[in-house]
N, C-alpha and C. Protein backbone atom coordinates (compact mmCIF):
# COMPACT_ATOMS: atom_id res chain seq x y z
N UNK A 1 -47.27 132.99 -194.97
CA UNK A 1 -46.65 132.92 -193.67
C UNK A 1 -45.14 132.86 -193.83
N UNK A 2 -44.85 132.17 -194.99
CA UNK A 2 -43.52 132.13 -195.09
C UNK A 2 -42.45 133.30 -195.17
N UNK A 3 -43.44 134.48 -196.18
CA UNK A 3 -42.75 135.51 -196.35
C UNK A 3 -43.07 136.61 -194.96
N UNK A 4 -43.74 135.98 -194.11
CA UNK A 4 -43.30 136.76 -192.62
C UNK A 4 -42.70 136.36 -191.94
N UNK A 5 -41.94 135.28 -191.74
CA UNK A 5 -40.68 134.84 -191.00
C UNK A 5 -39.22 135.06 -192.07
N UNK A 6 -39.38 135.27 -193.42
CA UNK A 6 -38.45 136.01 -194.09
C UNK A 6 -37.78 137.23 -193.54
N UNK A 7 -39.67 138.09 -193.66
CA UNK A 7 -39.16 140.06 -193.08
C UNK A 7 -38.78 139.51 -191.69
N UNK A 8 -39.22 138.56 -190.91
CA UNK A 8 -38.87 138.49 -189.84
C UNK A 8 -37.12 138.30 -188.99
N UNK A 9 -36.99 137.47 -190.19
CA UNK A 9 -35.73 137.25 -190.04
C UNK A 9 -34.26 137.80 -190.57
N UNK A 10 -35.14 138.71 -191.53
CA UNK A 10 -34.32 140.01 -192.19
C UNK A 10 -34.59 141.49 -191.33
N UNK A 11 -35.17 141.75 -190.35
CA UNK A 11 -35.28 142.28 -189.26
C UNK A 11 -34.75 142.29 -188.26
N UNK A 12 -34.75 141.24 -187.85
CA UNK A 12 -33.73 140.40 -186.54
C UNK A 12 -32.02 140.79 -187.29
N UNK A 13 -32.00 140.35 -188.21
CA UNK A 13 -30.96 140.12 -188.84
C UNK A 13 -29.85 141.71 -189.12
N UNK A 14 -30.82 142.70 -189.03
CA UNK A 14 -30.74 144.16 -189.57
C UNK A 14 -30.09 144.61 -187.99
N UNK A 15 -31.62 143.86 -187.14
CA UNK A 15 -31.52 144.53 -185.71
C UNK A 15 -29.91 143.83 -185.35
N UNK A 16 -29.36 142.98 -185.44
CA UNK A 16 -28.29 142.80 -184.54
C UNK A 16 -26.94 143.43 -185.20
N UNK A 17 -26.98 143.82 -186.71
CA UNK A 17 -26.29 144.52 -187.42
C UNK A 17 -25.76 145.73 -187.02
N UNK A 18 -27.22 146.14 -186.62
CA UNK A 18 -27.07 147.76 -185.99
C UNK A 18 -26.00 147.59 -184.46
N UNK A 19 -26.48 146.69 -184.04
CA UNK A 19 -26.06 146.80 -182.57
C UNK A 19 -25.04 146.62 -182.25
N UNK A 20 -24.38 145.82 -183.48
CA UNK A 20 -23.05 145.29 -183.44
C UNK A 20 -21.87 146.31 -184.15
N UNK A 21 -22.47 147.37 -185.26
CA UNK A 21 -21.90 148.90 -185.49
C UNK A 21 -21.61 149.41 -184.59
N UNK A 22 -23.35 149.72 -183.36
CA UNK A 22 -23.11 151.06 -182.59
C UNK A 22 -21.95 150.25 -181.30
N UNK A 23 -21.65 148.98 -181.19
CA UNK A 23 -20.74 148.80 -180.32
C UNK A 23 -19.07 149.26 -180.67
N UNK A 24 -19.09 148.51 -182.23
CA UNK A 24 -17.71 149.04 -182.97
C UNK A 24 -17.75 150.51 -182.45
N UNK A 25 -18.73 151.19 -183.31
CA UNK A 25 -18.28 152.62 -182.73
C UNK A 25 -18.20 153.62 -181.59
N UNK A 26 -18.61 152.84 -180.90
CA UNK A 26 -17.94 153.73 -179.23
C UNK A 26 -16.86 153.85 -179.03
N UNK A 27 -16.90 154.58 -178.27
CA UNK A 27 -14.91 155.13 -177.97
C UNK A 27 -14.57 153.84 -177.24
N UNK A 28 -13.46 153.57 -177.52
CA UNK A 28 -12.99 152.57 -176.61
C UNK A 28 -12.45 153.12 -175.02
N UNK A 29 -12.39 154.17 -174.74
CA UNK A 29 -12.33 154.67 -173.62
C UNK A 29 -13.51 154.08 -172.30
N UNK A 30 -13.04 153.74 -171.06
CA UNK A 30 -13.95 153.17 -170.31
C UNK A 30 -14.87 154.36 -170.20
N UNK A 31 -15.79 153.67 -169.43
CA UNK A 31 -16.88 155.05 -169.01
C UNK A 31 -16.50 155.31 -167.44
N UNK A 32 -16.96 156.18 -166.85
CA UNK A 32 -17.13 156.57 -165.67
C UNK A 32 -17.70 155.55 -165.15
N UNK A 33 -18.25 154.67 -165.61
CA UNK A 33 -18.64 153.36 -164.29
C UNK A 33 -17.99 152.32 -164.37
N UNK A 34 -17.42 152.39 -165.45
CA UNK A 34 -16.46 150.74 -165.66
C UNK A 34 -14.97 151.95 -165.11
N UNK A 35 -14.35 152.62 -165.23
CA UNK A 35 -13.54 153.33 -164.08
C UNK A 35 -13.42 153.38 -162.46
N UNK A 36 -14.44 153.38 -162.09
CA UNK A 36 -15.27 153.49 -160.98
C UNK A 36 -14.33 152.25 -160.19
N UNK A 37 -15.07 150.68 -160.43
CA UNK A 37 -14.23 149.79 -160.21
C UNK A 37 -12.72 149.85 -160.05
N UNK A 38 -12.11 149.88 -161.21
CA UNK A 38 -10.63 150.50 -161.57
C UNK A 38 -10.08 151.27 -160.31
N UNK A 39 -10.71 152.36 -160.05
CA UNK A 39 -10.47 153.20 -159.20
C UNK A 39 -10.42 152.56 -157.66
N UNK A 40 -11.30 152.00 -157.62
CA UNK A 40 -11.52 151.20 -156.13
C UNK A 40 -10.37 150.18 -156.12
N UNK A 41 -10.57 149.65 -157.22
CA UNK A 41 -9.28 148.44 -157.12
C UNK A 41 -7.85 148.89 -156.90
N UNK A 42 -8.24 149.97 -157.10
CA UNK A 42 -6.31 150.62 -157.20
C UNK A 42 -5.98 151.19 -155.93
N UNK A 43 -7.20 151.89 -155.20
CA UNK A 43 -7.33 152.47 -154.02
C UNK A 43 -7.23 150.62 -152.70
N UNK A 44 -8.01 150.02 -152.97
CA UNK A 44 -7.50 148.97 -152.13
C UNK A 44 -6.30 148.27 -152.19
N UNK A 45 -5.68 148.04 -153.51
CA UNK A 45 -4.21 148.02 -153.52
C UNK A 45 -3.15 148.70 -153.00
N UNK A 46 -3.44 149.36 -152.80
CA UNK A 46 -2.23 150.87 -152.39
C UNK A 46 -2.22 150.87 -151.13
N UNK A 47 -3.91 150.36 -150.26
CA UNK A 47 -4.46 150.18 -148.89
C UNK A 47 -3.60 149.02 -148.64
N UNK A 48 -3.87 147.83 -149.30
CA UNK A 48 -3.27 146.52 -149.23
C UNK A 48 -1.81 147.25 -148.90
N UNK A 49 -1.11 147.70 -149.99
CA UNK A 49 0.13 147.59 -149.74
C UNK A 49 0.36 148.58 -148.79
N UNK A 50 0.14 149.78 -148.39
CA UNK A 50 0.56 150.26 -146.91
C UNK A 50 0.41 149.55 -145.64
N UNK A 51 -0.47 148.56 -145.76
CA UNK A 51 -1.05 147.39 -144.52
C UNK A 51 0.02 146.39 -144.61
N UNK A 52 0.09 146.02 -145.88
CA UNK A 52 1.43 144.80 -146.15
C UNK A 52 2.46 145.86 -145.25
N UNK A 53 2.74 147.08 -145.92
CA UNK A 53 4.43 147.50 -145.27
C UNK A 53 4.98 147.99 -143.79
N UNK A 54 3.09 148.44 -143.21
CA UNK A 54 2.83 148.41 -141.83
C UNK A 54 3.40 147.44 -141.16
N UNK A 55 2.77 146.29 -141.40
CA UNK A 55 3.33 145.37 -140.53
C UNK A 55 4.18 144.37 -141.24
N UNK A 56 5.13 144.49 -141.84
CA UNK A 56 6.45 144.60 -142.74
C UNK A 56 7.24 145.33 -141.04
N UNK A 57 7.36 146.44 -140.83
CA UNK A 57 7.55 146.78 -140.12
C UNK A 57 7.78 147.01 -138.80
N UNK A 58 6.34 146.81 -138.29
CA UNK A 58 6.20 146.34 -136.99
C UNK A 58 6.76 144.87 -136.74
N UNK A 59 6.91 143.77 -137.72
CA UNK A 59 7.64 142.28 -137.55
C UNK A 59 9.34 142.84 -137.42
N UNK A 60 9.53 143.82 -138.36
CA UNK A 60 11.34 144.33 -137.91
C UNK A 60 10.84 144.40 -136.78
N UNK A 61 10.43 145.36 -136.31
CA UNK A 61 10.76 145.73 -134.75
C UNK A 61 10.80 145.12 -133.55
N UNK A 62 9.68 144.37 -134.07
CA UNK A 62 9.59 143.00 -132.92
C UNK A 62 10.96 141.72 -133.14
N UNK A 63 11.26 141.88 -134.57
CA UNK A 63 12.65 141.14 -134.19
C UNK A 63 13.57 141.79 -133.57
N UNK A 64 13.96 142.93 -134.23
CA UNK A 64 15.28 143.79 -133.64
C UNK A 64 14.90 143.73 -132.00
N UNK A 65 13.44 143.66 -131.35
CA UNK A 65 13.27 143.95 -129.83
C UNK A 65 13.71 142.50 -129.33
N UNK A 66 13.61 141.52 -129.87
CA UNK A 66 13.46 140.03 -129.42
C UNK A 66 15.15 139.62 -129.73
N UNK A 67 16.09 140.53 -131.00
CA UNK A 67 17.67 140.16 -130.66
C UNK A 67 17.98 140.96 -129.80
N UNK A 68 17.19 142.50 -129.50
CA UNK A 68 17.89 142.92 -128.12
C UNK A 68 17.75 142.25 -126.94
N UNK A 69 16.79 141.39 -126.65
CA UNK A 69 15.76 141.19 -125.25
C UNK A 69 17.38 139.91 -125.45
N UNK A 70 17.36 139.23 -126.56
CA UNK A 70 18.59 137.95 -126.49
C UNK A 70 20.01 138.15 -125.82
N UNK A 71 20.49 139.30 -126.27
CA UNK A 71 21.59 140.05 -126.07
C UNK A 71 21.46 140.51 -125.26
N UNK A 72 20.70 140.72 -124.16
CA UNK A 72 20.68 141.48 -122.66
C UNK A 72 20.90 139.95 -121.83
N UNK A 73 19.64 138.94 -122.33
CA UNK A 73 20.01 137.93 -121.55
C UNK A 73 21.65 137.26 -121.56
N UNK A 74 22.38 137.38 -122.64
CA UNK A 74 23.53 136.64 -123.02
C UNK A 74 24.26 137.38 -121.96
N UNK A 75 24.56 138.68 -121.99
CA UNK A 75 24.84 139.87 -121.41
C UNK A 75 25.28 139.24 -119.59
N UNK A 76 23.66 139.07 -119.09
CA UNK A 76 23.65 138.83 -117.79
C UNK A 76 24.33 137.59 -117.40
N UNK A 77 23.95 136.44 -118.52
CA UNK A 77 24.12 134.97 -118.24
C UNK A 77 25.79 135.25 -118.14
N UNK A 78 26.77 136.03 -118.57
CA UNK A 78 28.07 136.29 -118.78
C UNK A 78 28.15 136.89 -117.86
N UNK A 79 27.54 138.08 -116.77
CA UNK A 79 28.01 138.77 -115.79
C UNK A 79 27.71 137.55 -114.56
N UNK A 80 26.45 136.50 -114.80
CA UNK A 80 27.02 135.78 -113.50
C UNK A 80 27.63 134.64 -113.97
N UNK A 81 27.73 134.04 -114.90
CA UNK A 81 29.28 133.28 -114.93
C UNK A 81 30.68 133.85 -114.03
N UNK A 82 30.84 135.13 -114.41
CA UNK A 82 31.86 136.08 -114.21
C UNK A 82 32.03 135.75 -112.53
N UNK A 83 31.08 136.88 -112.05
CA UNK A 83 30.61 136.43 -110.66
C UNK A 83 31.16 135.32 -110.19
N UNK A 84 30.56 134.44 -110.73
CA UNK A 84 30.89 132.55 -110.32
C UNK A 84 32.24 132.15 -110.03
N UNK A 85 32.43 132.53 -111.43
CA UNK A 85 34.23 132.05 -111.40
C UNK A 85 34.63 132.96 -110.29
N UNK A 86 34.69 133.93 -110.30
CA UNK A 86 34.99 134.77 -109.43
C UNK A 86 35.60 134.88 -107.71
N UNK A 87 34.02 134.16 -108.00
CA UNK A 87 33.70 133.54 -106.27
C UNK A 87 34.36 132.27 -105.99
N UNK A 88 34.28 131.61 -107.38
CA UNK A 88 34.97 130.09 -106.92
C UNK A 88 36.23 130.10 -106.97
N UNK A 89 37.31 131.28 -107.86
CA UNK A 89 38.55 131.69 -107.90
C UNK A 89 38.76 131.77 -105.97
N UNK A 90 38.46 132.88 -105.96
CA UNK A 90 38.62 132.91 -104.11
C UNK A 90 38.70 131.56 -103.58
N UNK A 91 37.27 131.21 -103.77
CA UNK A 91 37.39 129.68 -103.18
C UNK A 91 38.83 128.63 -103.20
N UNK A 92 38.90 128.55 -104.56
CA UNK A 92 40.11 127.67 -104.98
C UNK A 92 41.18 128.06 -104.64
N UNK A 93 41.56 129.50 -104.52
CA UNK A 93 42.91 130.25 -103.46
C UNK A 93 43.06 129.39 -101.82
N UNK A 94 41.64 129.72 -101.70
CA UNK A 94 41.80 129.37 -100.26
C UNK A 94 42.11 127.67 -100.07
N UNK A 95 41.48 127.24 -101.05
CA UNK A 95 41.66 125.95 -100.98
C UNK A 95 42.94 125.29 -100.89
N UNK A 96 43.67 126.20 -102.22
CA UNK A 96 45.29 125.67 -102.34
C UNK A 96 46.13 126.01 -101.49
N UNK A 97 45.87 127.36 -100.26
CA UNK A 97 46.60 127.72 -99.21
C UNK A 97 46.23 126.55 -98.10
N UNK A 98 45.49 125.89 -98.06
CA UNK A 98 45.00 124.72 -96.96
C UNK A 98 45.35 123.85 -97.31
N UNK A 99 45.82 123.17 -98.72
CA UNK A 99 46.21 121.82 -98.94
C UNK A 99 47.46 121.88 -98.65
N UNK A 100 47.48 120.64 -98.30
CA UNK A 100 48.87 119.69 -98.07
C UNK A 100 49.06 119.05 -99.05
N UNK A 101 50.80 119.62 -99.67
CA UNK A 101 50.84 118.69 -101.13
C UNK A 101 51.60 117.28 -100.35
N UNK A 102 51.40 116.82 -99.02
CA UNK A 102 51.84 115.83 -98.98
C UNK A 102 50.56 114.91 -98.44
N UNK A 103 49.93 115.23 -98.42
CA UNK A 103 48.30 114.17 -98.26
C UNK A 103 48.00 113.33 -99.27
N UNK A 104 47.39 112.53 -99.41
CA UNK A 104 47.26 111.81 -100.85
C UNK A 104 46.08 112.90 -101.30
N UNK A 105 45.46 113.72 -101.15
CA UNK A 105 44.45 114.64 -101.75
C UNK A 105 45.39 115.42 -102.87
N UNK A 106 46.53 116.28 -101.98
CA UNK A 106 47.47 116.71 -101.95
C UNK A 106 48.53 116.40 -103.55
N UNK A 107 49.04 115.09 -103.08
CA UNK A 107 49.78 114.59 -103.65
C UNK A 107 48.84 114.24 -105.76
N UNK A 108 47.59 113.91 -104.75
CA UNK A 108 46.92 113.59 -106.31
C UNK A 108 46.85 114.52 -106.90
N UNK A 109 46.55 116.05 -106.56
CA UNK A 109 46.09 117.24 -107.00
C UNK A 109 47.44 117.38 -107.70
N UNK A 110 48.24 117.31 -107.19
CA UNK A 110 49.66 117.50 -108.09
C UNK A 110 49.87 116.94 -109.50
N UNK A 111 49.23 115.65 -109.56
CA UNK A 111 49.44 115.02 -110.81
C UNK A 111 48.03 115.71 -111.65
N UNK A 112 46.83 115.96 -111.17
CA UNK A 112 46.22 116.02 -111.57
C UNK A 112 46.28 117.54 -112.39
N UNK A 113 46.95 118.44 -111.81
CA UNK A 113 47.17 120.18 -112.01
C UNK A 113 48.41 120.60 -113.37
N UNK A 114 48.93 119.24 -113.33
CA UNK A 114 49.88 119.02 -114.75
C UNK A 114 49.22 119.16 -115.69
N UNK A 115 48.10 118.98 -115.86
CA UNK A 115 47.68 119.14 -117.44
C UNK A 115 47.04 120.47 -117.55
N UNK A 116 47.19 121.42 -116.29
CA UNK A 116 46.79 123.05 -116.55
C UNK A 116 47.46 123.83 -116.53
N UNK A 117 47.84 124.97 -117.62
CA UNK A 117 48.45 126.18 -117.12
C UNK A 117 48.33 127.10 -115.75
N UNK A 118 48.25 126.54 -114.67
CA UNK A 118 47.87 126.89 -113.41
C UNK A 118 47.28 126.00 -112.89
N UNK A 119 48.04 125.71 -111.21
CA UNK A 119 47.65 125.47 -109.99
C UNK A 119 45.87 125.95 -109.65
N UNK A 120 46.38 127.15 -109.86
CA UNK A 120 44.68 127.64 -109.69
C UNK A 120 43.74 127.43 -110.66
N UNK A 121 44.38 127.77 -111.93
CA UNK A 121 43.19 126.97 -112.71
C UNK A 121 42.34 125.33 -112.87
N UNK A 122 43.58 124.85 -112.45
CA UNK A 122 43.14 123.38 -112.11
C UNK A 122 42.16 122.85 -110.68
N UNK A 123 42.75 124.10 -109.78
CA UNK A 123 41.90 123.99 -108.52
C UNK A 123 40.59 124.50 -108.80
N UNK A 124 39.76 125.16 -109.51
CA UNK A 124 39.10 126.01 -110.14
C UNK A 124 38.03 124.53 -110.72
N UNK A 125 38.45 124.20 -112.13
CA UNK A 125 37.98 122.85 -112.33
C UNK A 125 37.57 121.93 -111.29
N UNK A 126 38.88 121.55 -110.37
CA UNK A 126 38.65 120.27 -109.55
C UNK A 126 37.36 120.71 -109.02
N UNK A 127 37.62 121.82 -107.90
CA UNK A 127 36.54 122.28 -107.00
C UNK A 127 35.09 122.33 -107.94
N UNK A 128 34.89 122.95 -109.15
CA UNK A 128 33.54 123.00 -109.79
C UNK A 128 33.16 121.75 -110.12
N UNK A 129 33.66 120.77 -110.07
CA UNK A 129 33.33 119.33 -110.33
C UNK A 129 32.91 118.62 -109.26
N UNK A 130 33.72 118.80 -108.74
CA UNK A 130 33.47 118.36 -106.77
C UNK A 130 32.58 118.43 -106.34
N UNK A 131 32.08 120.10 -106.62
CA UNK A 131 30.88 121.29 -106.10
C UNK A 131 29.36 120.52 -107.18
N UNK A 132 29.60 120.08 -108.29
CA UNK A 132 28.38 119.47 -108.82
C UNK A 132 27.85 118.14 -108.57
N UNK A 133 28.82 117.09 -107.86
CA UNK A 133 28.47 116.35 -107.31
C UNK A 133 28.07 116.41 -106.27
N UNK A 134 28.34 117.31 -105.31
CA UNK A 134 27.10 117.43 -104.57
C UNK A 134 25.93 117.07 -104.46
């Protein structure tokens, strides 16, 4: 019995010999099915990255749309400031043609208009201050 687990094991021993040659000697070149993978993987990468640069893209645009949409509002918020002053310029004309610089309103507005390069600019202030207490 002994000398059949010998051949036995000089068999086994032969068999994994062989198997471990015919692996050495294959081409090291993949095969068409271990490629296969490869191929897919490279094809979803390339997918990946046109999807990455897609919307790479579409995020510019939606910013560049969201600093224009900013810049239209800044735009307007500046045309009615403009307006404002505008309207309250008039206002403050009319105002300073009606005051009496000898009223104490008058008289105060005087001291008070010293610290502006303009009568009107100071009337301008007073009145928008006035106008928020309201």
């Amino acid at each position: 019995m002994d000398s059949i687990d010998k051949l036995l094991a000089e068999l086994k021993a032969e068999y994994k010999e062989g198997k471990n040659e015919q692996k050495q000697s294959k081409p090291t070149q993949p095969t068409p099915s271990i490629q296969s993978p490869q191929k897919s993987a490279s094809l979803i990468d390339n997918l990946l990255a046109e999807v990455k640069a897609d919307f790479q893209e579409w995020e510019q645009a939606q910013e560049l749309r969201r600093q224009q949409e900013l810049e239209q509002e800044r735009i307007q918020q500046e045309q009615i400031k403009a307006k404002q002053l505008q309207g309250l310029s008039k206002f403050a004309q009319n105002w300073l043609a009606k005051l009496d610089p000898f009223s104490p309103e008058g008289l105060w507005f005087e001291r008070f208009a010293e610290r502006y390069s303009s009568k009107l600019e100071a009337a301008i202030d007073y009145l928008k201050d006035k106008e928020s207490i309201k």
